[in-house]
Structures are given as structure tokens and as C-alpha cells.
Protein backbone atom coordinates (compact mmCIF):
# COMPACT_ATOMS: atom_id res chain seq x y z
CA UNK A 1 0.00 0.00 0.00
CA UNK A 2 1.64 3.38 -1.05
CA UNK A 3 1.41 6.22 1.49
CA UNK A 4 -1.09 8.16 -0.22
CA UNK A 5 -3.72 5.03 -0.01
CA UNK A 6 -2.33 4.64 3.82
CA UNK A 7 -3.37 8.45 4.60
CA UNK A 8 -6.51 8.37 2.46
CA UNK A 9 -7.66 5.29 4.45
CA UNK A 10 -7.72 7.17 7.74
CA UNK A 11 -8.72 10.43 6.13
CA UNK A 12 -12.28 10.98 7.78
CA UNK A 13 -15.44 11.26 5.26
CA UNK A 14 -18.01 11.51 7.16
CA UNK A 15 -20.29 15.34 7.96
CA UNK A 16 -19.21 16.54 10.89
CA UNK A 17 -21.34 17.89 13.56
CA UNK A 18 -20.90 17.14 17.30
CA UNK A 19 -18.44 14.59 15.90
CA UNK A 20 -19.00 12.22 13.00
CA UNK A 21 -22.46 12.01 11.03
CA UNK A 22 -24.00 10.29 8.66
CA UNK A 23 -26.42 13.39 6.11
CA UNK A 24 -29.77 13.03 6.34
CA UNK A 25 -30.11 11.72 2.54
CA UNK A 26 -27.33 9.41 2.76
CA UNK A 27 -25.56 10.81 -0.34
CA UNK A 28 -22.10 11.00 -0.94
CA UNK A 29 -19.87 12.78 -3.60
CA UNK A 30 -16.50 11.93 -5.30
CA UNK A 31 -13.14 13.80 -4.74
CA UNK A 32 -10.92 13.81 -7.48
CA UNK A 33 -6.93 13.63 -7.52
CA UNK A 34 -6.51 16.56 -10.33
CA UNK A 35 -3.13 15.06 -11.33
CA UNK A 36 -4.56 11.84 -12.34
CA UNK A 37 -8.40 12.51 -13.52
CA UNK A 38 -9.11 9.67 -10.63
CA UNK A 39 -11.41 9.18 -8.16
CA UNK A 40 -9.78 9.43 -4.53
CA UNK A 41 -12.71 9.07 -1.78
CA UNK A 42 -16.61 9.30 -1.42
CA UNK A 43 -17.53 11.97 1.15
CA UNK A 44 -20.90 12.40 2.44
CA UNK A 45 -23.28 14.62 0.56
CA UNK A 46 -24.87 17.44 2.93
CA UNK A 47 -28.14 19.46 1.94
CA UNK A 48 -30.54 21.48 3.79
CA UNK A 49 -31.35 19.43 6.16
CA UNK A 50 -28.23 18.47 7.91
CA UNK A 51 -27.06 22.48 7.52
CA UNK A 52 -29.64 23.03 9.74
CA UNK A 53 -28.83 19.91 12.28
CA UNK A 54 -25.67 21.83 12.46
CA UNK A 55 -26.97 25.24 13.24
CA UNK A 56 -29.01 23.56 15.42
CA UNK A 57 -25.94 22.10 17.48
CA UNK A 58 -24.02 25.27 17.24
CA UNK A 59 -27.21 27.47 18.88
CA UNK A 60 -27.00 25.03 21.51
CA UNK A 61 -23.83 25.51 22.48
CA UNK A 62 -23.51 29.22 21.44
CA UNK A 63 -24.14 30.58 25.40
CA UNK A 64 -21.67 28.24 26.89
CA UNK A 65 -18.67 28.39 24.38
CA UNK A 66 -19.55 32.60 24.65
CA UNK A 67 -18.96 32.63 28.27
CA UNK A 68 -15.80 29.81 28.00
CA UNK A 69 -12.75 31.58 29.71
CA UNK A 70 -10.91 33.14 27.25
CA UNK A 71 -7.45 31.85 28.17
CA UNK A 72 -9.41 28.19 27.64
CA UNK A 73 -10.32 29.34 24.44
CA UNK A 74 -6.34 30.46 23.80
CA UNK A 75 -5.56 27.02 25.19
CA UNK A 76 -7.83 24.78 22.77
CA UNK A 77 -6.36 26.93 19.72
CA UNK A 78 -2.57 26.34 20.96
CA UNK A 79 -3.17 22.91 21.23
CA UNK A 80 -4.86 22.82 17.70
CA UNK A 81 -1.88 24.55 16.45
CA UNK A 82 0.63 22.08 18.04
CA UNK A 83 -1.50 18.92 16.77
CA UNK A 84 -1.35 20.72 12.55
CA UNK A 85 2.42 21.54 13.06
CA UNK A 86 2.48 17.49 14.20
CA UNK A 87 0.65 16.33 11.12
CA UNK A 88 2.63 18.71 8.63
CA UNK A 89 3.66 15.46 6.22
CA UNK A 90 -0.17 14.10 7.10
CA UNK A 91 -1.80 17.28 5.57
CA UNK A 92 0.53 18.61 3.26
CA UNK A 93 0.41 15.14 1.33
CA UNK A 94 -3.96 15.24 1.57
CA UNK A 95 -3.85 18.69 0.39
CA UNK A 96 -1.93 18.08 -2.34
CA UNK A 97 -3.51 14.71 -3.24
CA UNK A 98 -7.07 16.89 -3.03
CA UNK A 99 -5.83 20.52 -4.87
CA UNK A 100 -2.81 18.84 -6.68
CA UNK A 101 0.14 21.76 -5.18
CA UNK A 102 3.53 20.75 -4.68
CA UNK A 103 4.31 19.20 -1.59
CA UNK A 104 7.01 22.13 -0.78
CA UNK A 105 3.69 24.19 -1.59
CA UNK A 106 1.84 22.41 0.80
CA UNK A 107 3.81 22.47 3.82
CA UNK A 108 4.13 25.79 3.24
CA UNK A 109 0.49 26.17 3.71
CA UNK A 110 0.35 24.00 6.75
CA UNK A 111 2.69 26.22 8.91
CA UNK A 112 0.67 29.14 7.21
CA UNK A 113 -2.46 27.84 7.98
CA UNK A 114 -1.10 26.60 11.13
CA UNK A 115 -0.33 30.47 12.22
CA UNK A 116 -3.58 31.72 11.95
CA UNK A 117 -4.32 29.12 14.76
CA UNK A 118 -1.55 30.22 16.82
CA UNK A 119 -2.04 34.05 16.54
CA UNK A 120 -5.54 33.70 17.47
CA UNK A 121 -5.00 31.80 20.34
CA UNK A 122 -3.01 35.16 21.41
CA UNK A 123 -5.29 37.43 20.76
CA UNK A 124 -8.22 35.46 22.26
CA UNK A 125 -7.23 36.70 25.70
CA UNK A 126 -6.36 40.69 24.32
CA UNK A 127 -10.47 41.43 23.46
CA UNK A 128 -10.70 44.94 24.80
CA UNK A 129 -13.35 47.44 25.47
CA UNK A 130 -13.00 51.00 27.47
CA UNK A 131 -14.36 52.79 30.10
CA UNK A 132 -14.99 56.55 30.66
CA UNK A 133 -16.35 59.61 31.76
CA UNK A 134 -18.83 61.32 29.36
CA UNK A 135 -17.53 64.51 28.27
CA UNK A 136 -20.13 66.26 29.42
CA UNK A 137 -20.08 65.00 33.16
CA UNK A 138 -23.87 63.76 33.07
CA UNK A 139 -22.43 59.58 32.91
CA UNK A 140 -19.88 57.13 31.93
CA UNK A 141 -19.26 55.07 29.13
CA UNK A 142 -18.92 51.37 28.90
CA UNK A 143 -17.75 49.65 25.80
CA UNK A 144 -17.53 45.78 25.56
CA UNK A 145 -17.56 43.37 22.95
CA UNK A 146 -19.33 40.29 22.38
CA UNK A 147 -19.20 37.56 20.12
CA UNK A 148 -21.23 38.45 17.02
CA UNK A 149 -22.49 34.43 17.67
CA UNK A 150 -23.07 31.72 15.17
CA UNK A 151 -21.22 31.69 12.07
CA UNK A 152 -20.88 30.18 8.01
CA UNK A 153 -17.90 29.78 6.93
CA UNK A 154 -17.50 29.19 3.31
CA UNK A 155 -13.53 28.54 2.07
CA UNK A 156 -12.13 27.82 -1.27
CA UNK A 157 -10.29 25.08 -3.11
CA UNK A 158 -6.84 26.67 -3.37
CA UNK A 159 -5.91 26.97 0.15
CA UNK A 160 -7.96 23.95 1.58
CA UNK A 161 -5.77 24.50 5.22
CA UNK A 162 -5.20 28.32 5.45
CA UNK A 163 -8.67 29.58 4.22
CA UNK A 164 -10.11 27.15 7.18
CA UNK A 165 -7.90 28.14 9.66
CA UNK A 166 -7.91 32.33 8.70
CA UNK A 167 -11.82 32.34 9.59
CA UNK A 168 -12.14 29.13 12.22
CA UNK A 169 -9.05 30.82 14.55
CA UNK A 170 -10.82 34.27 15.01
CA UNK A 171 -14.63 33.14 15.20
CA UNK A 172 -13.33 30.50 18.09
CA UNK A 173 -11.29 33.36 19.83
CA UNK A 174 -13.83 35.77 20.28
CA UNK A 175 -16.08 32.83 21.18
CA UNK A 176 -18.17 32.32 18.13
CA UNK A 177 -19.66 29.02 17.19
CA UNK A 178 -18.80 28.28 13.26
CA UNK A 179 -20.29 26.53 10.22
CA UNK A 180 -18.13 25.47 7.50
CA UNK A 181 -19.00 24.37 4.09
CA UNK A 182 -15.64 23.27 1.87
CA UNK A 183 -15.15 23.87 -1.15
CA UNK A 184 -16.50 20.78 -3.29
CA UNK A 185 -13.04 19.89 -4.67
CA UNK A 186 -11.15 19.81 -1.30
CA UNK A 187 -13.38 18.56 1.62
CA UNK A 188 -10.87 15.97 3.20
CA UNK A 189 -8.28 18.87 4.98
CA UNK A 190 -11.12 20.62 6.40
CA UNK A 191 -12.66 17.00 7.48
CA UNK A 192 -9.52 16.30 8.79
CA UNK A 193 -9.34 19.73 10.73
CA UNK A 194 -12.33 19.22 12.68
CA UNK A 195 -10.85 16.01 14.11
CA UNK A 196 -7.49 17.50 15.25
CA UNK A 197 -9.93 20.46 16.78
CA UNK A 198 -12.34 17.36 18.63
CA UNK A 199 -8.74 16.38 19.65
CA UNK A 200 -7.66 19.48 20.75
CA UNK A 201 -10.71 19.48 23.40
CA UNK A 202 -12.88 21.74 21.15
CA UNK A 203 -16.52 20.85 22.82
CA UNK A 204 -19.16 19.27 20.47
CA UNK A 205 -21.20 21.38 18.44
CA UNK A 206 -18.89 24.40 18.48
CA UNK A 207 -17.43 23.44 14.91
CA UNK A 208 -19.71 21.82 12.00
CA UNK A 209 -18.23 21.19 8.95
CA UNK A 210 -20.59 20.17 5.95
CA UNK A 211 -18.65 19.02 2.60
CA UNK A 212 -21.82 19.54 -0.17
CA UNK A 213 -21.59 19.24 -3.66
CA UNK A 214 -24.32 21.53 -4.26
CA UNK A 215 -23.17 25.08 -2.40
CA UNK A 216 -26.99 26.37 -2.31
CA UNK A 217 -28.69 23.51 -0.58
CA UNK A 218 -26.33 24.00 2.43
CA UNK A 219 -26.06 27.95 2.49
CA UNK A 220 -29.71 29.00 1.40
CA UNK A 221 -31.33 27.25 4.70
CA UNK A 222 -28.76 29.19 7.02
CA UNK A 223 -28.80 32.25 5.08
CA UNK A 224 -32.45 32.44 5.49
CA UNK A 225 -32.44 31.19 9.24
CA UNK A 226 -32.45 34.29 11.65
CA UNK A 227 -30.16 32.47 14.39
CA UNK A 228 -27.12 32.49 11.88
CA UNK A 229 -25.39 35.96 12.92
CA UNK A 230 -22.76 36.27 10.17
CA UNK A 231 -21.43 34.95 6.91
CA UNK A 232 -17.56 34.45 5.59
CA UNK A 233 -16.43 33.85 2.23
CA UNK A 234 -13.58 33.19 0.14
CA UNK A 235 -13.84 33.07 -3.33
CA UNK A 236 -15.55 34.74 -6.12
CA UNK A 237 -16.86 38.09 -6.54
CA UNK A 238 -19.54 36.89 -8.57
CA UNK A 239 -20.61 34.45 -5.97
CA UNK A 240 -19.62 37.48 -3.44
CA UNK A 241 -22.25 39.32 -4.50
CA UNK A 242 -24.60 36.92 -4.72
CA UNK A 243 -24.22 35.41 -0.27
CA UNK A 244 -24.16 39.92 0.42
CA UNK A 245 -27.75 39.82 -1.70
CA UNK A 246 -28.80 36.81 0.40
CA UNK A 247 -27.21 37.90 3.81
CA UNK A 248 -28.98 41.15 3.38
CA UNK A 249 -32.37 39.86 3.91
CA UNK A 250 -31.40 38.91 7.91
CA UNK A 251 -28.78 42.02 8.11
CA UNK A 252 -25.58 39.42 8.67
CA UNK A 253 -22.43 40.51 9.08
CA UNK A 254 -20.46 39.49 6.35
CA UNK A 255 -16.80 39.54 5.22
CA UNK A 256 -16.31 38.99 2.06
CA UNK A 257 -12.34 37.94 0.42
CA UNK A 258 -13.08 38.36 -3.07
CA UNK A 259 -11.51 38.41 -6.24
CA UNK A 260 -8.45 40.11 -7.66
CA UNK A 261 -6.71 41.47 -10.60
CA UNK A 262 -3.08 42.28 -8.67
CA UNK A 263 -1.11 44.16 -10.98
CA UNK A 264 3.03 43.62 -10.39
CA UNK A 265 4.74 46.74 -11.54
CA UNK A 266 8.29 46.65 -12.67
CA UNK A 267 10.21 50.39 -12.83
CA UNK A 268 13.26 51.41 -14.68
CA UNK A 269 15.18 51.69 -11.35
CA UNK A 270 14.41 48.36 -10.22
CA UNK A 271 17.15 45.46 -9.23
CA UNK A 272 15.95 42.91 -12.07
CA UNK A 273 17.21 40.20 -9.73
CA UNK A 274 14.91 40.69 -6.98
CA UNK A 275 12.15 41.58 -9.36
CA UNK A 276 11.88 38.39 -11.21
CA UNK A 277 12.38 36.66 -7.79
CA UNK A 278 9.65 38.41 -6.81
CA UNK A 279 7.54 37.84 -9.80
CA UNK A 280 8.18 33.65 -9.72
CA UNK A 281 6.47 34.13 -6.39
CA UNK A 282 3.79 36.20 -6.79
CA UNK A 283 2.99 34.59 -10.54
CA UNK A 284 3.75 31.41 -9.72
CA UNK A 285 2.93 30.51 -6.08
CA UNK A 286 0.02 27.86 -5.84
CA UNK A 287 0.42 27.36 -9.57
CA UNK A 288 -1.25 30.74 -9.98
CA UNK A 289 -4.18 29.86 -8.37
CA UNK A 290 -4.33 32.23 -5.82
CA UNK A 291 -6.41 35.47 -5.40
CA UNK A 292 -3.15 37.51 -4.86
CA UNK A 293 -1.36 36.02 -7.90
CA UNK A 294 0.02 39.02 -10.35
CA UNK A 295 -2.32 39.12 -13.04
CA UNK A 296 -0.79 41.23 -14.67
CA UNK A 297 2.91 41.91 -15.18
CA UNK A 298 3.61 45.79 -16.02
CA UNK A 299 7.16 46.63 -16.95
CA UNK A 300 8.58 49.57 -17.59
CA UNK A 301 9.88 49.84 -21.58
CA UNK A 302 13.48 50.36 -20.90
CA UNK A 303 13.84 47.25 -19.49
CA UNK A 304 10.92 44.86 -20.21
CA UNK A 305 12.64 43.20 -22.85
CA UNK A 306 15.55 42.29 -20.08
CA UNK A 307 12.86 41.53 -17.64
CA UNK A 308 10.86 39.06 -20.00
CA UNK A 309 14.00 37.19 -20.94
CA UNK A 310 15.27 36.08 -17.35
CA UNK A 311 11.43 35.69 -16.29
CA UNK A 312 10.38 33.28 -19.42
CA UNK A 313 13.90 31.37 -18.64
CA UNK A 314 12.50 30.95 -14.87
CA UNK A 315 8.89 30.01 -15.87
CA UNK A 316 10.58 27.54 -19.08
CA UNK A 317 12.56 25.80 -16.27
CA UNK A 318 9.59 24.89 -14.39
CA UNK A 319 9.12 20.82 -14.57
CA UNK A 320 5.21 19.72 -15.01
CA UNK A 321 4.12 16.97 -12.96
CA UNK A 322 2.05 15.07 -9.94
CA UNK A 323 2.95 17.19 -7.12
CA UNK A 324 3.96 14.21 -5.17
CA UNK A 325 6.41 13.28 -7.24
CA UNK A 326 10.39 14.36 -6.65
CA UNK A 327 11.30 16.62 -9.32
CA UNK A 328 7.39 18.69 -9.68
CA UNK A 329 8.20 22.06 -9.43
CA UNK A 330 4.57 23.13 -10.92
CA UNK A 331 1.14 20.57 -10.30
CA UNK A 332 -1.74 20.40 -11.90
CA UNK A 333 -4.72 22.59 -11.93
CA UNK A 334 -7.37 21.85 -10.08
CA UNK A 335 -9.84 20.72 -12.80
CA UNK A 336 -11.04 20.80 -16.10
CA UNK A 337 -13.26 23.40 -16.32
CA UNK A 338 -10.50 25.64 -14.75
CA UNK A 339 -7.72 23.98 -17.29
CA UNK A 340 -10.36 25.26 -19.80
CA UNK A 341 -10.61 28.71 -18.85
CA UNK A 342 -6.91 29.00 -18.56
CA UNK A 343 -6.48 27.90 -22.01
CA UNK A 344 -9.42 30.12 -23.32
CA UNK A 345 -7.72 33.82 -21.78
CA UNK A 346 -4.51 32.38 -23.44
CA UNK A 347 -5.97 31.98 -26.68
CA UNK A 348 -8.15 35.25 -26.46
CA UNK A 349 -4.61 36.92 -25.78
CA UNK A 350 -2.78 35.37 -28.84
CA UNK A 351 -6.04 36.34 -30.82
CA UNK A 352 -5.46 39.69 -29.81
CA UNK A 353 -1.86 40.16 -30.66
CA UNK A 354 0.34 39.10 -27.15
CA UNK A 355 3.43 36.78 -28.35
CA UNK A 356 4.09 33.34 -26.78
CA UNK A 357 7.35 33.43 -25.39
CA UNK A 358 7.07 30.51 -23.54
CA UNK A 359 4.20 27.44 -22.87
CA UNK A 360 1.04 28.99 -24.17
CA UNK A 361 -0.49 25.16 -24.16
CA UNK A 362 -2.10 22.26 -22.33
CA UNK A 363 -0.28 19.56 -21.34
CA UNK A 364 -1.21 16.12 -22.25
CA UNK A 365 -2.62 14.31 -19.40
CA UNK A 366 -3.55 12.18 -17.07
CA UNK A 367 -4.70 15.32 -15.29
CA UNK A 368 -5.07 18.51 -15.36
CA UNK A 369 -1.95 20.04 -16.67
CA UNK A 370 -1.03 23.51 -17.74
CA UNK A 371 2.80 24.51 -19.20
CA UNK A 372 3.90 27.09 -17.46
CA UNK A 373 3.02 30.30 -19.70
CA UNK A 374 4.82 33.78 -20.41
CA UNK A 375 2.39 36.36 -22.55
CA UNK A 376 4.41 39.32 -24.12
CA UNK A 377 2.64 42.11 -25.59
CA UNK A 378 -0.42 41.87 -24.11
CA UNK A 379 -2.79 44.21 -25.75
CA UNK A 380 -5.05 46.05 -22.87
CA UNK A 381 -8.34 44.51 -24.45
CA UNK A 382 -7.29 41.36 -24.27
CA UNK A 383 -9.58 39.43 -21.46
CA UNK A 384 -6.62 38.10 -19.71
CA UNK A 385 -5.98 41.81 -18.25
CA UNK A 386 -9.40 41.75 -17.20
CA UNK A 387 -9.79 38.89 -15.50
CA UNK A 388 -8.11 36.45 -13.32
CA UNK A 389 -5.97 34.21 -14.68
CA UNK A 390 -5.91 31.00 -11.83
CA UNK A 391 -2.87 29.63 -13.51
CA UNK A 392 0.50 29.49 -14.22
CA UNK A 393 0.38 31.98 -17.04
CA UNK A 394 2.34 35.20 -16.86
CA UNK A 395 1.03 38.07 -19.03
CA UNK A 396 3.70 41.41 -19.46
CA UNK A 397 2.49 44.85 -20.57
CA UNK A 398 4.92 47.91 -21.03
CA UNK A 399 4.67 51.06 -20.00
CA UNK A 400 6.69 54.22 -20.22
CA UNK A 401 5.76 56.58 -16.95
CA UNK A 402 4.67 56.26 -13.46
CA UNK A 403 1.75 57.90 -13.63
CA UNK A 404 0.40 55.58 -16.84
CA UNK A 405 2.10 52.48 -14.60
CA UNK A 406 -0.66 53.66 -11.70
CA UNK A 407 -3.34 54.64 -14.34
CA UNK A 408 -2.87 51.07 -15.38
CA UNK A 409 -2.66 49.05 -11.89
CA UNK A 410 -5.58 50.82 -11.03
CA UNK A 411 -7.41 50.28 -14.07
CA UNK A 412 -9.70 47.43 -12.78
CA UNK A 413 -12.89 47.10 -10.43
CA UNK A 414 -10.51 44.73 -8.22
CA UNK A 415 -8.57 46.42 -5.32
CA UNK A 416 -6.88 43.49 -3.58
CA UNK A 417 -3.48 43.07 -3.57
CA UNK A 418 -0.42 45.46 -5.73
CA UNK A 419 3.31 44.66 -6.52
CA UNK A 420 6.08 46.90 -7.50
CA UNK A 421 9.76 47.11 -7.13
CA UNK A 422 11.90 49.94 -6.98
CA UNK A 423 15.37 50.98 -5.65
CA UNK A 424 13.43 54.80 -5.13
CA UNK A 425 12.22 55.53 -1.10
CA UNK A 426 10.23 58.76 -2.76
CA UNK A 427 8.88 56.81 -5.70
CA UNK A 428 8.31 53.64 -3.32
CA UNK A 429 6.16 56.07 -0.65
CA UNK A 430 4.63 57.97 -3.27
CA UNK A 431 3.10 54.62 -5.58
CA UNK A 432 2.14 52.56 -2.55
CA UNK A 433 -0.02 55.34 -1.06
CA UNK A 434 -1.80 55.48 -4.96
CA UNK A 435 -2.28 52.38 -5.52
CA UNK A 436 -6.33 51.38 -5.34
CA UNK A 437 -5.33 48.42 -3.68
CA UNK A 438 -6.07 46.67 0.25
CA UNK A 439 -2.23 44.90 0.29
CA UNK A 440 0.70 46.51 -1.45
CA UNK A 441 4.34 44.65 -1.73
CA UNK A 442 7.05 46.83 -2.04
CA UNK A 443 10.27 44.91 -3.71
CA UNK A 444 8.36 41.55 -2.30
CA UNK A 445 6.06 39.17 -3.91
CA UNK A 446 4.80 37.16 -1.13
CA UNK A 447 2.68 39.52 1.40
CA UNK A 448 0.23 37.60 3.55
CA UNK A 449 1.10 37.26 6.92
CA UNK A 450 -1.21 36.11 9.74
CA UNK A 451 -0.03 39.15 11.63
CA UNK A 452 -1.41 41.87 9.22
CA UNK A 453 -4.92 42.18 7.80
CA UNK A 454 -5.66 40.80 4.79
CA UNK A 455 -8.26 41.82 2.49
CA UNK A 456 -9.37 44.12 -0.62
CA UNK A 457 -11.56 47.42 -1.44
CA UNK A 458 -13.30 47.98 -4.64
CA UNK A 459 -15.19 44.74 -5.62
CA UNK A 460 -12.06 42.70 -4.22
CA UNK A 461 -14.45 42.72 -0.80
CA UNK A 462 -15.18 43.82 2.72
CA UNK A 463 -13.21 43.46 5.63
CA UNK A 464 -10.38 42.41 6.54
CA UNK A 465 -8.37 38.75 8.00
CA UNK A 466 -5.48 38.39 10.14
CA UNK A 467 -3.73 40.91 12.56
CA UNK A 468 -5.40 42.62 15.52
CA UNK A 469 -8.36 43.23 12.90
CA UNK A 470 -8.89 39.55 11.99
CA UNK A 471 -10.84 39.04 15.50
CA UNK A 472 -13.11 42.28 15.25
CA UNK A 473 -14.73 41.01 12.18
CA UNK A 474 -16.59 38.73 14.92
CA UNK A 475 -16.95 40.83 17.55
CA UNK A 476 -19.88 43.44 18.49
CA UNK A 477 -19.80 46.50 19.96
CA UNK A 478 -21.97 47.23 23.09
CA UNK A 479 -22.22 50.94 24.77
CA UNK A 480 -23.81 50.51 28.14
CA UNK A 481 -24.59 54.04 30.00
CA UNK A 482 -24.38 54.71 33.56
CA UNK A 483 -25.35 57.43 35.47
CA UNK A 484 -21.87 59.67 36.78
């Protein structure tokens, strides 16, 4: 038996509310290993019914897990950090198997993901509020905060660990029950989160998680149900919009990680070293499949050509193959359809006028295979500027000024994350603060960091994830008056 078949037999399948469970209907859907096109495990099927078994076990157990010390709450999310740094191999290997990154990918996002669990736990015990005398002398002022109280959680397929952990850490801190509904492709890491949580001495009913091949049939019932308090969601802004319409009708709060369209600006006075560093990371990271990925690529004229050269002799280097495998610098994408719209903005690029300098194709599979892509010339009509690539397809515009370099970046209804390098602390000061953008890298292409917010403006999203802000996003505000 080869390792992968050794973790996948223990890899839990079952719903999971107050432990394992069995859905009401007593379906079950397929996960798919994207690197071979084959079928992996059969996880149980949730609908309506069993989303509301869930927030029926989470309103339970709201009061009590509320008024749980909060050092106890620290303590459970220290331990659950310590059990996911144990498991790193475990995880990294199911996430991969499930998404199809790299291994080195994946255990990257383990001690990522892991973070979020860890930061939390410290900031579980830091919920402040104030006290004070009314300026006008007639009372005080009392400010507290409370647990905003049961929560949906809804996380993508490209970061099956982190996306869990970024939303899970803060709603447990500040003492929130939580709901959450995996992505379709990747249901086994989250599965496989709730038991090191149960481990971890997380108390029954406190965290549901309902893998559902049909989003809707889980989400509608607790979007319409008045004892869900708040939504989160990671993903499209298309379906973004969509859970805001919905959440509106009971006044949730929401926060919303959305898409992007980061733009990774290249000036004259950049090191070219560092820059195409930078860009491999912030291009290539996840395969591309990430909402921070540089979209687009905007290099100043004087030295694109340069820039282009030593980039497509990175991205050409890159070696195709099962993540799993020694030697797999880029996996697979995660399906088809996706493989499909890859290959579509390519083509709709070519069409356009951009030159191939390197890839520009799919790769014969099994699975779901993508070369490694660099777009020159990219015209600024072609769809690929518009939209977001999810893939390993790097698409370079010129420009000849700052100002049309910011015109440009800024040039899109996505405000999410920005790149740029420069060796200029005037320039550098001056572009950042421009930029239409909630995350800005300067001379770095990797940003996120469980100790600073992350999140977007424009129609990138609302709120914000990590740092001292992460936790307020599930937290209310109470004012309580007293006479002087």
C-alpha cells in the first residue's frame, strides 16, 4: 500500500457535527486527484437538512462556548496549532492529493495555515473594550464586545488548510460558534481539521463542517435562518455578491475575500534580480491559483525586454508533474473546467496580438496540466488583463511613466493586492499610497502574513483577515450608559 492510499484510508469522510455524522439523505460525492483525472474518496453529501442539524448544534452551544474563559479558548487553539504543526507530512500530502500543489507548496500552507491558529490563540485573551467619563459630566461610558455568535464559513479550493484556519481561529477566539462548508473539490483537509480540533478538546457542536456538492442547498437554509449571525467567504466576486444579496435579507455581518486582478509593476530603477524573484512568487505561487497572484505583469519599456528574458527562462525551467512526485516544481490545476478557462484567456490573448514566449499550451494528461506560460505584448483589451488568470500563465504589458504604470494598476474594479519594485524611497512612498489596492508589496512578492490584515476594497471585498483586525470582524460593539 503506497502512502497516499495509507493516509486516504484514515482520512475521515463523514459530515461533521458534534463529531461524525451520517447526512440526512445518505448521499455522498466523489473527490478527485486533479493530477490523475481519478477518483480518490466518497464523502458524504450534505443538503438542507443536515445544515440546519448543524446550526441547530451550534445554537445550543452558542451561550456556553460565549462565556468559555478566554485563556481556555487560547488554550484549545494552541493545542490545535501544536496537533497541525504534528501532522505537517499528514496534511501537506492530503492537500496536495485533493488541490494537486507541490508538496514544498503544501507544507508551506500547513505552517501558514497553522499560524492563523496560533495568533488567534493570542489574541483570544487581548479582546478589549473601554471605560470613561462622558464629556459632558452627566455619565460614563462602557464599551464591551461580544461575540457576534453563530457563524458560516465558506472557504475555497486553493488553500484547503489556510482559508479554514484564517476564519475558524478568530470566530473560536472571540467565542463564536462556526459553520463550514468546503469547497467541493477539497473537503478531506477541512474534514480532517475538525478532528485534530475534537482532539484538541474543542466541545461538540462548536465546529460543523458540511462538505456539499451543491453550495446552495447548504447555504440558502442558514442564510435564510435568523439564528445564523454572520457569513464568511472566500472566493468569487460573482458568488460574493450573490451570499451579500442573500445575507442582506437577515442584516448578517459578512466579510467577504473576493476576487483580484493584482497588478506587479516593474520600474526602470528596479534590481531585475529581486524583481523576477519576486515575480516567480507572486505569478507562480500555488500554480497561480491564488487570489493575490500578479495578473498582470507591467514593466517599464526600458527594461521589459531584459525583464521578460530572465522571467520566461524561470517560468521555461519549471518541470510539469504530480505534485507528489520528486522533481514537480509546478502541479496540476485543479480541474477541467479551470484547465479550460486558462487555455481560453490564453488563446483570447494570442487572438489579440500578445506573443508566446514561452508554454502557451495544455499539457497532455492524465490530469489537469497547464505549461507554465509567459504572454508578451499583451494588448489592454485582451480578457486576460481583465480577469483572473488562476494559472500558471504570466502576461507582461509595457509602459513608459509612473503615472500611466498607476493609471494602469488601477485600471480594474478589483482592489486586492499590488506589486512593485523599486530601488526609489520617494517613488516607493509615493506609488504605494496610490495604488487602489487593500495589500501593497514593495520589492516583495509574497505579502500575507497572519499578523497583518488581509483583504481588498473595490469589488475585491469587505473586511479584513489576520492581525489585531482579523478578531473584530466577529466581535460586536456594546455601549452601556451609567449614570456619573
Amino acid at each position: 500500500m503506497s502512502s497516499i492510499d495509507r493516509l486516504l484510508a484514515t482520512v475521515p469522510t463523514r459530515l461533521w457535527i458534534e463529531g461524525p455524522a451520517d447526512p440526512v439523505e445518505g448521499e455522498t460525492f466523489s473527490v478527485v486527484n486533479p493530477a490523475t483525472g481519478e477518483v480518490v474518496a466518497q464523502v458524504a453529501d450534505a443538503g438542507g437538512k443536515d445544515a440546519l442539524l448543524a446550526l441547530d448544534a451550534a445554537c445550543r452551544v452558542q451561550g456556553e462556548w460565549a462565556a468559555t474563559a478566554p485563556r481556555q479558548r487560547s488554550a484549545i487553539l494552541r493545542r490545535a496549532w501544536e496537533l497541525v504543526v504534528e501532522r505537517t507530512e499528514d496534511l501537506a500530502l492530503l492537500m496536495t492529493v485533493e488541490m494537486g500543489k507541490t508538496l514544498a507548496e503544501s507544507r508551506g500552507e500547513v505552517a501558514y495555515g497553522a499560524e492563523f491558529l496560533r495568533w488567534f490563540s493570542e489574541e483570544a485573551v487581548r479582546i478589549s473594550g473601554r471605560y470613561t467619563s462622558a464629556p459632558s459630566g452627566t455619565g460614563r461610558i462602557l464599551v464591551t464586545k461580544e461575540p457576534v455568535g453563530p457563524c458560516l464559513a465558506i472557504t475555497p479550493w486553493n488553500f484547503p488548510l489556510a482559508m479554514g484556519t484564517r476564519k475558524i481561529g478568530p470566530a473560536l477566539a472571540a467565542g463564536c460558534t462556526v459553520i463550514v462548508k468546503p469547497a467541493e473539490d477539497t473537503p478531506l483537509t477541512m474534514l480532517a481539521l475538525a478532528e485534530i480540533f475534537a482532539e484538541a478538546g474543542l466541545p461538540d457542536g462548536v465546529l460543523s463542517v458540511l462538505p456539499a456538492s451543491d453550495a446552495a442547498s447548504v447555504t440558502g437554509p442558514l442564510l435564510a435562518d435568523p439564528r445564523l449571525r454572520k457569513v464568511t467567504f472566500t472566493g468569487s466576486t460573482r458568488v460574493g455578491k450573490l451570499l451579500i444579496e442573500q445575507s442582506a435579507q437577515q442584516v448578517l455581518r459578512t466579510s467577504m475575500e473576493l476576487g483580484g486582478n493584482a497588478p506587479f509593476i516593474v520600474f526602470d530603477d528596479a534590481d531585475l534580480d529581486d524583481a523576477v524573484t519576486g515575480a516567480m512568487a507572486a505569478k507562480m505561487r500555488n500554480g497561480g491559483e491564488a487570489c493575490t497572484a500578479a495578473n498582470r505583469l507591467l514593466v517599464h519599456n526600458a527594461v521589459r525586454e531584459e525583464f521578460t528574458a530572465r522571467l520566461t527562462e524561470r517560468i521555461a525551467a519549471l518541470r510539469v508533474g504530480p505534485g507528489y512526485e520528486d522533481g514537480s516544481d509546478l502541479g496540476p490545476l485543479i480541474n477541467e473546467k479551470q484547465r479550460g478557462a486558462v487555455a481560453a484567456l490564453v488563446a483570447d490573448a494570442v487572438d489579440a496580438g500578445a506573443r508566446v514566449r514561452t508554454g502557451g499550451h495544455a499539457v497532455d494528461g492524465p490530469g489537469f496540466f497547464y505549461a507554465p506560460t509567459v504572454l508578451d505584448e499583451v494588448p489592454a483589451d485582451a480578457r486576460i488583463v481583465r480577469e483572473e488568470i488562476f494559472g500558471p500563465v504570466a502576461a507582461i504589458t509595457g509602459f513608459d511613466t509612473e503615472a500611466e504604470a498607476i493609471a494602469a494598476a488601477n485600471d480594474t474594479e478589483y482592489g486586492l493586492a499590488a506589486y512593485f519594485y523599486t530601488r526609489d524611497l520617494d517613488r516607493a512612498m509615493r506609488v504605494a499610497a496610490a495604488l487602489e489596492s487593500g495589500m501593497v508589496g514593495v520589492n516583495r512578492g509574497v505579502i500575507s502574513d497572519p499578523a497583518a490584515p488581509f483583504g481588498g476594497v473595490k469589488q475585491s471585498g469587505l473586511g479584513s483577515e489576520g492581525g489585531t483586525e482579523g478578531i473584530d470582524e466577529y466581535l460586536n460593539t456594546k455601549y452601556v450608559a451609567f449614570t456619573a
